[in-house]
PDB file of N, CA and C in Angstrom:
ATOM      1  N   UNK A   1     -66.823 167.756  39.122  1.00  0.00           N
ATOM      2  CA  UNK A   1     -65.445 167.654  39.499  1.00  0.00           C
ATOM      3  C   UNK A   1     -65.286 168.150  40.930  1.00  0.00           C
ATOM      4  N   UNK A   2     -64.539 167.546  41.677  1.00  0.00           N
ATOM      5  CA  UNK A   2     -64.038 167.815  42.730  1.00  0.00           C
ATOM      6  C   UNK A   2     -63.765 169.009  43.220  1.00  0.00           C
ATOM      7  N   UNK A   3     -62.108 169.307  42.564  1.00  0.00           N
ATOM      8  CA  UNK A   3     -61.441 170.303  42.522  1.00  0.00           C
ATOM      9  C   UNK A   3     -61.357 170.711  40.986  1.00  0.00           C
ATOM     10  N   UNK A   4     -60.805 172.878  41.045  1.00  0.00           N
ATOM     11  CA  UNK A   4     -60.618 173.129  39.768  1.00  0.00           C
ATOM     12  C   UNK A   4     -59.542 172.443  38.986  1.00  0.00           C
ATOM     13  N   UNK A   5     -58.303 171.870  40.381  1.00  0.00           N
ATOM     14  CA  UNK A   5     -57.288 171.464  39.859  1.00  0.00           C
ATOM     15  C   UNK A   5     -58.189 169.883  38.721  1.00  0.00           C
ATOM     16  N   UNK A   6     -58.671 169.223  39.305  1.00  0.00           N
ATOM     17  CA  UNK A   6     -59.410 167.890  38.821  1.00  0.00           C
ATOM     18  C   UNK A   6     -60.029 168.277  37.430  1.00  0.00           C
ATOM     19  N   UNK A   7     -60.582 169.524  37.432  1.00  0.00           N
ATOM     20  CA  UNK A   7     -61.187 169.913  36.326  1.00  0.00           C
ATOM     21  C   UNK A   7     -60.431 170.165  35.040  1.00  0.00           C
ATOM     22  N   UNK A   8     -59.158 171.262  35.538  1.00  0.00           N
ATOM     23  CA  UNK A   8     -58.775 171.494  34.423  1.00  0.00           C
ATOM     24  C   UNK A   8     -57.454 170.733  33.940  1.00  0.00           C
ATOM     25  N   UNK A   9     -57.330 169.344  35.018  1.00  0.00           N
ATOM     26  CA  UNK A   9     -56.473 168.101  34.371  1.00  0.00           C
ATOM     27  C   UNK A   9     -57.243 167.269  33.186  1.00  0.00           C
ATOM     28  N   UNK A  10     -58.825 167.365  33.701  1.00  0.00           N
ATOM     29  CA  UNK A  10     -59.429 166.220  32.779  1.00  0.00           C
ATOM     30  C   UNK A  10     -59.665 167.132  31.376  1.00  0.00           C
ATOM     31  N   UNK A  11     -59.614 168.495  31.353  1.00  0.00           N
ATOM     32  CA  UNK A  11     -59.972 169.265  30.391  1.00  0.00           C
ATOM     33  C   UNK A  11     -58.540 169.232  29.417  1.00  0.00           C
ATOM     34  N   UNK A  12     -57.671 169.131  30.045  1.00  0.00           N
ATOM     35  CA  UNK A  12     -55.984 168.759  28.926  1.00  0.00           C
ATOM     36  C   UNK A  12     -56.051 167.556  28.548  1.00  0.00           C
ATOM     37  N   UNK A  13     -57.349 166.534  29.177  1.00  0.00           N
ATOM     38  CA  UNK A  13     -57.118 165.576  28.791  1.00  0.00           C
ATOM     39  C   UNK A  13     -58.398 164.674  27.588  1.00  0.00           C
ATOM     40  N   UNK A  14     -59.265 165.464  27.664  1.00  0.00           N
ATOM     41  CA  UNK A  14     -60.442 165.592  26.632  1.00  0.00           C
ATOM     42  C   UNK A  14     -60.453 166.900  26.396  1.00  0.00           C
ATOM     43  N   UNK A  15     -60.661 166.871  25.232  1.00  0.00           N
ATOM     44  CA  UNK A  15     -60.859 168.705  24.625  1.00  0.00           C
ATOM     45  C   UNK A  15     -62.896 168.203  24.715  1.00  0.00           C
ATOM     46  N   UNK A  16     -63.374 169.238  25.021  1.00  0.00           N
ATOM     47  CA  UNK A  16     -64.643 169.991  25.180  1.00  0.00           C
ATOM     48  C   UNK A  16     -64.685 171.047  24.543  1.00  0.00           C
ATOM     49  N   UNK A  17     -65.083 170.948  23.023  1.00  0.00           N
ATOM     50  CA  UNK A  17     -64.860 172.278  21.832  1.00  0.00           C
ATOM     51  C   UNK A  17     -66.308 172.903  22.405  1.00  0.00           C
ATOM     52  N   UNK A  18     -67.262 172.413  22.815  1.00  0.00           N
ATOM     53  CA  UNK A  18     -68.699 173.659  23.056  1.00  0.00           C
ATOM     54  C   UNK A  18     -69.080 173.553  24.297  1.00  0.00           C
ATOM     55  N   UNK A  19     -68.741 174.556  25.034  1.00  0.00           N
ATOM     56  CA  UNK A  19     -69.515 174.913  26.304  1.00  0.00           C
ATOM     57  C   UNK A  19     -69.202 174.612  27.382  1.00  0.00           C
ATOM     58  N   UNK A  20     -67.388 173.871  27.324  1.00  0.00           N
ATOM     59  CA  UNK A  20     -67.035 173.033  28.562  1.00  0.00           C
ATOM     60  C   UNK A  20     -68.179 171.394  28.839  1.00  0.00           C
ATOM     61  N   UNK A  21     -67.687 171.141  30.014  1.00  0.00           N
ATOM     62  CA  UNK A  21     -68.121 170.158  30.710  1.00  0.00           C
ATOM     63  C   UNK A  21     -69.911 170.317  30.973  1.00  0.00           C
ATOM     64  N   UNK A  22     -70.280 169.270  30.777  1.00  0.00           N
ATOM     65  CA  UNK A  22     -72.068 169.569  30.801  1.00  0.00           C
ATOM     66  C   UNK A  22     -72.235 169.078  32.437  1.00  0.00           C
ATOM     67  N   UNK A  23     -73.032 169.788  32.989  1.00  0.00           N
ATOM     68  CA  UNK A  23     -73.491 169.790  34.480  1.00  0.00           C
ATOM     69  C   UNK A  23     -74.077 168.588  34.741  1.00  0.00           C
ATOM     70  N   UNK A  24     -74.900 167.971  35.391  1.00  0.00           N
ATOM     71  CA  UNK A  24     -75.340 166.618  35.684  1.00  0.00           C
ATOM     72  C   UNK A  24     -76.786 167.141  35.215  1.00  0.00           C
ATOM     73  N   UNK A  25     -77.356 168.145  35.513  1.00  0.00           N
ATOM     74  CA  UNK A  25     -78.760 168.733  35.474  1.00  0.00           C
ATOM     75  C   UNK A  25     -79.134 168.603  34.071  1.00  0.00           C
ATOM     76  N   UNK A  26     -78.330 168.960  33.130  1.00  0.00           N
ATOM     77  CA  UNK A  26     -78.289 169.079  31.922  1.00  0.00           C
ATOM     78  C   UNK A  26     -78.711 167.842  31.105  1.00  0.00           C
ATOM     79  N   UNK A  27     -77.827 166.303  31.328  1.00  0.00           N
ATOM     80  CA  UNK A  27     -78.359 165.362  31.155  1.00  0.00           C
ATOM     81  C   UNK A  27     -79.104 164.471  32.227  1.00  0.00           C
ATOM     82  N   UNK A  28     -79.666 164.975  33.325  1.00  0.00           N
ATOM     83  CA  UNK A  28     -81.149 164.956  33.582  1.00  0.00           C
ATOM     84  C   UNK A  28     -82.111 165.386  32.677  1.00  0.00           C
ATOM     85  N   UNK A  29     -81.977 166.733  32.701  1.00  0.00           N
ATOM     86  CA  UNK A  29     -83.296 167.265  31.580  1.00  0.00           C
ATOM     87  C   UNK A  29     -83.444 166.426  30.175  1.00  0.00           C
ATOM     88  N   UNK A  30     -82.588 165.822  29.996  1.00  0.00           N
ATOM     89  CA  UNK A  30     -82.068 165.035  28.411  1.00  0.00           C
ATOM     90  C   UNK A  30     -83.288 163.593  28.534  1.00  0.00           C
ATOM     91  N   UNK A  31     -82.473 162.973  30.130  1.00  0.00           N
ATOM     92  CA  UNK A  31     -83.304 161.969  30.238  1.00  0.00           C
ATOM     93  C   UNK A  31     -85.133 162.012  30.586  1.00  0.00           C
ATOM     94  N   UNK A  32     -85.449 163.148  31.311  1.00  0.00           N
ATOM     95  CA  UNK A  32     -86.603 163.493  31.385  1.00  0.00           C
ATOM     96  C   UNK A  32     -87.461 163.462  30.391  1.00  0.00           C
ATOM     97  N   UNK A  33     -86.731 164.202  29.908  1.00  0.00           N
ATOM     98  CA  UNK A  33     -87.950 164.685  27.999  1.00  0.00           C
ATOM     99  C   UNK A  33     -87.762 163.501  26.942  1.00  0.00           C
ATOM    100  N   UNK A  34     -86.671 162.504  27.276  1.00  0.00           N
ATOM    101  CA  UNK A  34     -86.868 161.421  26.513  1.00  0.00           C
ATOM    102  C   UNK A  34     -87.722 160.207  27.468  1.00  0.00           C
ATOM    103  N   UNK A  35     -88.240 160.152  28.549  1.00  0.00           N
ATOM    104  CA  UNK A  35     -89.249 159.552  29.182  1.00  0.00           C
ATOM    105  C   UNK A  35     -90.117 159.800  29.171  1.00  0.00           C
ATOM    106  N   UNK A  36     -90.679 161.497  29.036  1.00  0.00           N
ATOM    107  CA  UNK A  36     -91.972 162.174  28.934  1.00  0.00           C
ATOM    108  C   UNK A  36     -92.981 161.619  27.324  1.00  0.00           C
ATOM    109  N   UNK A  37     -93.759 162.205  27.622  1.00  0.00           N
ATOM    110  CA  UNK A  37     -95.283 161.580  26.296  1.00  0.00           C
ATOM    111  C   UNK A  37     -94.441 163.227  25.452  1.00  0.00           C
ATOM    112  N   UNK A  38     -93.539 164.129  25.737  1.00  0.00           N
ATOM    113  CA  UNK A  38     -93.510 165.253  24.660  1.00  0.00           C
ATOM    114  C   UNK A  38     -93.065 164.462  23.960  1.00  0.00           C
ATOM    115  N   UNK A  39     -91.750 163.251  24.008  1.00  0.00           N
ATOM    116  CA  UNK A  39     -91.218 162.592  23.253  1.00  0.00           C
ATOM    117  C   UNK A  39     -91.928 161.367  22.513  1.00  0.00           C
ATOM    118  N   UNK A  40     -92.235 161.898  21.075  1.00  0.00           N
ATOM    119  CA  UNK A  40     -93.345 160.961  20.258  1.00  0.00           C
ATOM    120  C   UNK A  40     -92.563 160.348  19.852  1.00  0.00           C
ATOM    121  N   UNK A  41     -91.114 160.474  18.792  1.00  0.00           N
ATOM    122  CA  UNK A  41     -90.893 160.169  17.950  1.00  0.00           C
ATOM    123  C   UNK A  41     -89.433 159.306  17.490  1.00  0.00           C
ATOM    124  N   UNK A  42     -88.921 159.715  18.791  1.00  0.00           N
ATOM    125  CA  UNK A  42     -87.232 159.833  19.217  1.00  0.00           C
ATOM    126  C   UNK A  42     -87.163 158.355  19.982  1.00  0.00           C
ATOM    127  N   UNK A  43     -86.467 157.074  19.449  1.00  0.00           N
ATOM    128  CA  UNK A  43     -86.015 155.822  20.162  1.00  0.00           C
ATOM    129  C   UNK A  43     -85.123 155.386  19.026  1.00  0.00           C
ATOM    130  N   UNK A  44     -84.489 154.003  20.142  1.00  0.00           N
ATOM    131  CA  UNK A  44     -83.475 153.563  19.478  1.00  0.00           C
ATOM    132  C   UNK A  44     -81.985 154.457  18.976  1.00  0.00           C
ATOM    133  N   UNK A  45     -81.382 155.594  19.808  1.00  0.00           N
ATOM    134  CA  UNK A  45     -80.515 156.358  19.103  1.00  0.00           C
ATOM    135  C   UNK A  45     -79.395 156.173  20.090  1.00  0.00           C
ATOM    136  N   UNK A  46     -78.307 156.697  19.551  1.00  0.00           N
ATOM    137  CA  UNK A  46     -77.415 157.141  20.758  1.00  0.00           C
ATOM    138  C   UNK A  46     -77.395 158.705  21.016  1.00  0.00           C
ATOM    139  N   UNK A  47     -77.332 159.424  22.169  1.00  0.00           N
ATOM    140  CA  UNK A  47     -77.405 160.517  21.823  1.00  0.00           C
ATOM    141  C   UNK A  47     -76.053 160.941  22.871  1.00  0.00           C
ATOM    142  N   UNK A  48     -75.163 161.542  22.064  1.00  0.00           N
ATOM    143  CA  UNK A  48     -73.926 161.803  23.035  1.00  0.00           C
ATOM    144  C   UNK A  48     -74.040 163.484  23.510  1.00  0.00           C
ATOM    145  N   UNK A  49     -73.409 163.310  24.571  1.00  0.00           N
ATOM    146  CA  UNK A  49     -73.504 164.414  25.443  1.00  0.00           C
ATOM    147  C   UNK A  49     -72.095 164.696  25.776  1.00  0.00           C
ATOM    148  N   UNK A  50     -71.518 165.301  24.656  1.00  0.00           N
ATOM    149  CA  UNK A  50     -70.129 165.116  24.660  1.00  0.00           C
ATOM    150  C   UNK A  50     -69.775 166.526  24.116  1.00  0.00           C
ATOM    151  N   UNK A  51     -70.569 167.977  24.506  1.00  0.00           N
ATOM    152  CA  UNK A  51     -69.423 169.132  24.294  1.00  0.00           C
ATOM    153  C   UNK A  51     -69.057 169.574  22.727  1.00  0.00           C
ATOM    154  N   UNK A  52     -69.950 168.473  21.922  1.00  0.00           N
ATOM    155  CA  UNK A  52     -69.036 168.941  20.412  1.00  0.00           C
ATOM    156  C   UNK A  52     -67.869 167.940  19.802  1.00  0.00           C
ATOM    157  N   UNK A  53     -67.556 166.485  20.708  1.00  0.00           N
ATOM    158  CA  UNK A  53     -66.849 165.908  20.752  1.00  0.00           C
ATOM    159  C   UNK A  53     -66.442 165.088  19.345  1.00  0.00           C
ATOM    160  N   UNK A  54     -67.774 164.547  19.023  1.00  0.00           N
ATOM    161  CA  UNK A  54     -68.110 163.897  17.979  1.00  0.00           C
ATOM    162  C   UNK A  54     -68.273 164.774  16.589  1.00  0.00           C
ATOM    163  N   UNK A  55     -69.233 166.042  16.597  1.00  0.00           N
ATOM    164  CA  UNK A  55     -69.748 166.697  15.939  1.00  0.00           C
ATOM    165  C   UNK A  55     -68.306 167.159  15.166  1.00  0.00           C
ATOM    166  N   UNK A  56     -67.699 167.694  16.090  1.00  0.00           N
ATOM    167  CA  UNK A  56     -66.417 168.405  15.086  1.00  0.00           C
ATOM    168  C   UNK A  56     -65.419 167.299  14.580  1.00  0.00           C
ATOM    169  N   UNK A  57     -65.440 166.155  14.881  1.00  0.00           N
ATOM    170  CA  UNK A  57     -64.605 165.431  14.176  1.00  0.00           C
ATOM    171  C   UNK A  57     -63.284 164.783  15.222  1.00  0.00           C
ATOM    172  N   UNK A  58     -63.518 164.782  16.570  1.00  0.00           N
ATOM    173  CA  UNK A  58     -62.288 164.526  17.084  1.00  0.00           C
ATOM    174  C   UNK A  58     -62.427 163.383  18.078  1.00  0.00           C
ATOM    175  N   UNK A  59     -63.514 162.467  16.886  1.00  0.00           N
ATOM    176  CA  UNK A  59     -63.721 161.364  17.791  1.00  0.00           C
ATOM    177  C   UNK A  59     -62.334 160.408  16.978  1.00  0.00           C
ATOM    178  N   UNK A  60     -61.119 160.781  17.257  1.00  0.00           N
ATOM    179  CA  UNK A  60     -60.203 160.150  15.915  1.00  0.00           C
ATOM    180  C   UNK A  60     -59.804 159.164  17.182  1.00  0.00           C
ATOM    181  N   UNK A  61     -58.752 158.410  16.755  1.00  0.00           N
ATOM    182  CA  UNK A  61     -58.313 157.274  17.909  1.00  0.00           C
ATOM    183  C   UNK A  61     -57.284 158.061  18.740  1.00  0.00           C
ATOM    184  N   UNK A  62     -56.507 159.227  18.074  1.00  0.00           N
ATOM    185  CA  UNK A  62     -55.408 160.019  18.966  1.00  0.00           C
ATOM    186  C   UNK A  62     -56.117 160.725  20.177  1.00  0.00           C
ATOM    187  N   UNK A  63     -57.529 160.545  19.993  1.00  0.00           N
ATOM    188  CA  UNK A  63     -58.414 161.237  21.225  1.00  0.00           C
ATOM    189  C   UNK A  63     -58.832 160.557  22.058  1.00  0.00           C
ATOM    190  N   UNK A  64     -59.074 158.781  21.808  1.00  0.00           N
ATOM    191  CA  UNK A  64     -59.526 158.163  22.122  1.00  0.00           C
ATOM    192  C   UNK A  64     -58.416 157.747  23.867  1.00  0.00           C
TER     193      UNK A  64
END
């Protein structure tokens, strides 16, 4: 985000229930280790990087 103001408009405007907003570095490291040979086993998924977004239940359409 830009500004804090930018930040904490988009934050009234998606709730982020774990940990706030994820850094860019964060899903780098995501994409790394799913390109690397550590990753044997893991394809075909979606993997969201969404704060808790999904997990707690507030993927409803009033969020959408």
């Amino acid at each position: 985000m830009e500004t804090e103001e930018a930040r904490e408009q988009l934050a009234a405007m998606v709730p982020m229930p774990l940990n706030g907003f994820a850094e860019p570095i964060v899903v780098a490291r995501l994409l790394v280790w799913l390109a690397s040979e550590e990753n044997t086993h893991l394809c075909g998924q979606v993997i969201f990087v969404d704060g808790g977004f999904h997990v707690l239940g507030m993927a409803q359409p009033e969020y959408l």
